[in-house]
N, C-alpha and C. Protein backbone atom coordinates (compact mmCIF):
# COMPACT_ATOMS: atom_id res chain seq x y z
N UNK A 1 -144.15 -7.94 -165.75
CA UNK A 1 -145.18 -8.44 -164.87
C UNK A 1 -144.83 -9.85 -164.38
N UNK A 2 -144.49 -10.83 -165.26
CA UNK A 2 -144.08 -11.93 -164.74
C UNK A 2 -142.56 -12.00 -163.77
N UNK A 3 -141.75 -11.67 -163.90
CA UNK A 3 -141.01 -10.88 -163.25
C UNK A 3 -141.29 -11.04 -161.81
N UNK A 4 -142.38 -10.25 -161.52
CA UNK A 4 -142.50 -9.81 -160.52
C UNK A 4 -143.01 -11.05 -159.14
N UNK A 5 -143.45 -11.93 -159.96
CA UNK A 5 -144.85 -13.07 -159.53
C UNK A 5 -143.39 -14.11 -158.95
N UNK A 6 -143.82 -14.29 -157.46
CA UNK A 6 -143.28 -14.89 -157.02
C UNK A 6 -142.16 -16.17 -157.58
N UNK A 7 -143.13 -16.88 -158.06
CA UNK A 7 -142.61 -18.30 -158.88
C UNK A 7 -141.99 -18.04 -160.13
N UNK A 8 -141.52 -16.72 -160.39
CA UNK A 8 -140.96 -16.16 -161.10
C UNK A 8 -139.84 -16.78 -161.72
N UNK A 9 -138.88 -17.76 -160.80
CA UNK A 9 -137.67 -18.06 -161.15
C UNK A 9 -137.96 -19.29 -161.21
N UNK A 10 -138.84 -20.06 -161.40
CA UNK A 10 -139.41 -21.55 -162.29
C UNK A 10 -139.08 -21.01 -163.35
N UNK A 11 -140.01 -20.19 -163.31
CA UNK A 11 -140.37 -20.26 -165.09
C UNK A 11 -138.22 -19.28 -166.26
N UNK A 12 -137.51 -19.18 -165.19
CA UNK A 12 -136.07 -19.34 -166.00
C UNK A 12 -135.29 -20.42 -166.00
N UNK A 13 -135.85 -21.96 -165.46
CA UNK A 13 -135.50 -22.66 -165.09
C UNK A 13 -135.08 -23.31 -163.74
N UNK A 14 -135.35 -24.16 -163.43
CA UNK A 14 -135.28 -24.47 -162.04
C UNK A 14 -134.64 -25.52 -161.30
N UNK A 15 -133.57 -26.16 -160.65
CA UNK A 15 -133.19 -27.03 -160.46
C UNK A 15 -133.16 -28.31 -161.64
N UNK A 16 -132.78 -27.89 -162.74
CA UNK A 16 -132.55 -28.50 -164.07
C UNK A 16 -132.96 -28.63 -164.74
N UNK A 17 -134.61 -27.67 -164.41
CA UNK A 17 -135.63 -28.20 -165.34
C UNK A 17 -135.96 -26.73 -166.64
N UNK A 18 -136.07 -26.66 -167.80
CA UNK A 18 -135.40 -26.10 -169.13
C UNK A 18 -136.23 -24.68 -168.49
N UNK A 19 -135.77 -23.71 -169.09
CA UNK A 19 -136.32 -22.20 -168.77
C UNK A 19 -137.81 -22.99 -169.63
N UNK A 20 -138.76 -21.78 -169.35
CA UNK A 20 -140.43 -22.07 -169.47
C UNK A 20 -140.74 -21.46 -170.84
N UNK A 21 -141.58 -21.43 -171.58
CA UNK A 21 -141.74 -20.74 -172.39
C UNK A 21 -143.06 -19.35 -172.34
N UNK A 22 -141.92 -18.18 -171.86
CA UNK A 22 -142.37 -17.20 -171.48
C UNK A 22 -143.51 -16.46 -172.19
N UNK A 23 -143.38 -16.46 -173.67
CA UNK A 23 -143.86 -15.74 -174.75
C UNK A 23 -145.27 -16.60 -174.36
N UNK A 24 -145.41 -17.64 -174.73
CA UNK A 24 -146.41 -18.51 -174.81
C UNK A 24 -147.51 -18.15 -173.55
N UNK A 25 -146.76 -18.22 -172.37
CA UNK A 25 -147.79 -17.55 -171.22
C UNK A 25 -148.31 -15.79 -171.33
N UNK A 26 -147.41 -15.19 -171.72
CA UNK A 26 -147.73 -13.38 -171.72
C UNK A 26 -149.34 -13.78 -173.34
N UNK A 27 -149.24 -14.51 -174.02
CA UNK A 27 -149.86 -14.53 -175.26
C UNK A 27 -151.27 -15.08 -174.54
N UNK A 28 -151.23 -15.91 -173.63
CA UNK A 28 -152.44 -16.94 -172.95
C UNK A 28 -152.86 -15.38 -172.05
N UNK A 29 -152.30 -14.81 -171.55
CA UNK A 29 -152.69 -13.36 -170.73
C UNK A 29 -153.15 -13.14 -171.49
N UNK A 30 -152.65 -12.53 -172.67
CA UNK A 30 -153.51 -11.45 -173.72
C UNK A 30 -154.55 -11.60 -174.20
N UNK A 31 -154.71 -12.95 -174.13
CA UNK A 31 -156.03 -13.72 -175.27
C UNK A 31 -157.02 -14.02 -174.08
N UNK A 32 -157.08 -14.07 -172.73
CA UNK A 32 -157.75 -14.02 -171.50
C UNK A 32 -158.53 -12.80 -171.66
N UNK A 33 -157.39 -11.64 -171.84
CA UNK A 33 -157.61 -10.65 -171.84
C UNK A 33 -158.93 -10.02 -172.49
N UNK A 34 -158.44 -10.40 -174.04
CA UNK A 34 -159.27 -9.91 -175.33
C UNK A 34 -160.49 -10.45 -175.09
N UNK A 35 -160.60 -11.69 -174.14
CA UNK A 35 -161.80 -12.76 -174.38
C UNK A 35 -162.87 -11.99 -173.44
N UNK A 36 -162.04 -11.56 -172.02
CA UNK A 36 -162.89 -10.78 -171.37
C UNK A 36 -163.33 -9.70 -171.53
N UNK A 37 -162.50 -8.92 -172.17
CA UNK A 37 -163.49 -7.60 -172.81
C UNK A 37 -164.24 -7.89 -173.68
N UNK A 38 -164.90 -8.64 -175.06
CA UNK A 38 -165.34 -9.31 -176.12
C UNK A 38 -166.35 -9.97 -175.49
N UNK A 39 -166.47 -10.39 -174.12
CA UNK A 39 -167.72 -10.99 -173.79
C UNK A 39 -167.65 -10.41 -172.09
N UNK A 40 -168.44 -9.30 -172.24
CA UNK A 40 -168.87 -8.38 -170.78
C UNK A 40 -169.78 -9.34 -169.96
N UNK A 41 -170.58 -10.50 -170.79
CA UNK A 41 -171.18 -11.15 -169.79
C UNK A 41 -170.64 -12.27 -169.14
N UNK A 42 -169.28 -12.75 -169.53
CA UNK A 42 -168.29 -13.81 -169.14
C UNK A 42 -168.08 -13.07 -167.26
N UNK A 43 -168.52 -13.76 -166.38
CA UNK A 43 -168.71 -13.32 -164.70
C UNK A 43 -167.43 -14.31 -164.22
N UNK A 44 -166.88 -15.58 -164.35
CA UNK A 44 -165.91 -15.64 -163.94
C UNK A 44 -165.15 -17.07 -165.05
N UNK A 45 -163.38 -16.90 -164.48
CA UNK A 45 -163.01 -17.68 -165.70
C UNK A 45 -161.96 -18.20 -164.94
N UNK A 46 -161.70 -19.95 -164.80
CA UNK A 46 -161.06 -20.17 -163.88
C UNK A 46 -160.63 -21.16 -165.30
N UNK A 47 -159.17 -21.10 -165.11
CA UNK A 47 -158.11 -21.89 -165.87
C UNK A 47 -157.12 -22.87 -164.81
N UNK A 48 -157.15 -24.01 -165.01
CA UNK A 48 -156.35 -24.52 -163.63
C UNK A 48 -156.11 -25.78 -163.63
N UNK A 49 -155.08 -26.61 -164.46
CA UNK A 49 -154.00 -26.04 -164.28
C UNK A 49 -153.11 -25.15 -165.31
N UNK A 50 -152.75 -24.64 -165.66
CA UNK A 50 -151.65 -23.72 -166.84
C UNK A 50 -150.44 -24.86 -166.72
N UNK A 51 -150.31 -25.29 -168.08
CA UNK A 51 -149.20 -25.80 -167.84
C UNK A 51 -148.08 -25.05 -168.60
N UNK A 52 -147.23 -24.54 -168.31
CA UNK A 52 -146.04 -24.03 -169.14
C UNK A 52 -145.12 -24.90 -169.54
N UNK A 53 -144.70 -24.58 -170.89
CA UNK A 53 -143.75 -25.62 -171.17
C UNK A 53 -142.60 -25.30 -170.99
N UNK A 54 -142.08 -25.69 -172.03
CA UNK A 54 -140.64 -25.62 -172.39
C UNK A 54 -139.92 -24.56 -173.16
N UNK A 55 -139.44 -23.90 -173.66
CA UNK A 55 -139.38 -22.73 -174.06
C UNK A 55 -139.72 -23.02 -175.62
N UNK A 56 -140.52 -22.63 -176.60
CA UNK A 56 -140.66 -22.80 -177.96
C UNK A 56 -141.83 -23.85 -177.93
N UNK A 57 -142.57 -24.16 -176.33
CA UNK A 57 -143.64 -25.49 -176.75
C UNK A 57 -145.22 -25.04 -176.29
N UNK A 58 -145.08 -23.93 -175.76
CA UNK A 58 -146.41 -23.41 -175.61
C UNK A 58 -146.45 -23.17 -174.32
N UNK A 59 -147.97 -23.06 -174.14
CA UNK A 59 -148.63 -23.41 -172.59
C UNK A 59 -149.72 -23.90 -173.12
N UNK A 60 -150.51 -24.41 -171.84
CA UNK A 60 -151.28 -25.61 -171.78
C UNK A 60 -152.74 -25.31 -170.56
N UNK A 61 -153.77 -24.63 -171.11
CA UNK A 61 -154.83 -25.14 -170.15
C UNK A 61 -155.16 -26.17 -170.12
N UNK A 62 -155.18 -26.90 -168.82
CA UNK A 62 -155.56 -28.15 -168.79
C UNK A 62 -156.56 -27.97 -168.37
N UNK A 63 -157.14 -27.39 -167.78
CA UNK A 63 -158.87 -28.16 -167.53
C UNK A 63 -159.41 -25.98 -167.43
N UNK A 64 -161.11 -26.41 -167.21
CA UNK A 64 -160.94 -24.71 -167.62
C UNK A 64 -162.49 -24.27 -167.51
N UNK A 65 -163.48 -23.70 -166.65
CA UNK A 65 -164.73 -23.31 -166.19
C UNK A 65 -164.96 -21.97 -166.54
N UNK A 66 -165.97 -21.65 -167.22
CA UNK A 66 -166.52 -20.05 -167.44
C UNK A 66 -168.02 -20.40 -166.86
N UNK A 67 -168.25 -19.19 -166.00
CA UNK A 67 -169.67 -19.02 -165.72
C UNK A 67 -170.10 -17.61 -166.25
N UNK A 68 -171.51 -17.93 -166.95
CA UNK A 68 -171.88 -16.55 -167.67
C UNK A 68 -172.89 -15.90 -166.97
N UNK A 69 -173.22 -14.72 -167.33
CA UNK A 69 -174.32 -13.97 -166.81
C UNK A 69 -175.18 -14.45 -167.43
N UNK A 70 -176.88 -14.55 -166.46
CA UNK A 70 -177.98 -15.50 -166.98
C UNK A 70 -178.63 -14.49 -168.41
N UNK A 71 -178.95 -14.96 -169.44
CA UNK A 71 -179.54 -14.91 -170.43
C UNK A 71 -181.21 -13.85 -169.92
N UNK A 72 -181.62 -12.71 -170.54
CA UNK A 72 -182.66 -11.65 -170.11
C UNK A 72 -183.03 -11.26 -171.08
């Protein structure tokens, strides 16, 4: 999937800068993932910026908004 995503070839490194740490972003997908099925009333989830690191250093939400469905 990442692969496929345009900016694809940042994240193997880019004009000198270290390949990204891939694992770390597919793991931030998954846990997006789990979070949105686990809470059906979570309506939208904006993460922005993602920072990817370095390969072995993580990723990084930097700042990060959930709006829920109103309480009934």
């Amino acid at each position: 999937m990442l692969s496929s995503l345009r900016a694809a070839k940042l994240l193997d490194g880019f004009r000198g800068a270290p390949p990204a740490d891939r694992d770390a972003l597919l793991l931030l997908v998954q846990r997006v993932s789990a979070l949105v099925e686990a809470l059906p009333e979570l309506l939208e989830l904006d993460l922005n910026p993602v920072k990817v690191l370095a390969r072995g250093q993580g990723a990084v939400a930097v700042d990060a908004r959930m709006r829920f469905a109103p309480l009934r």
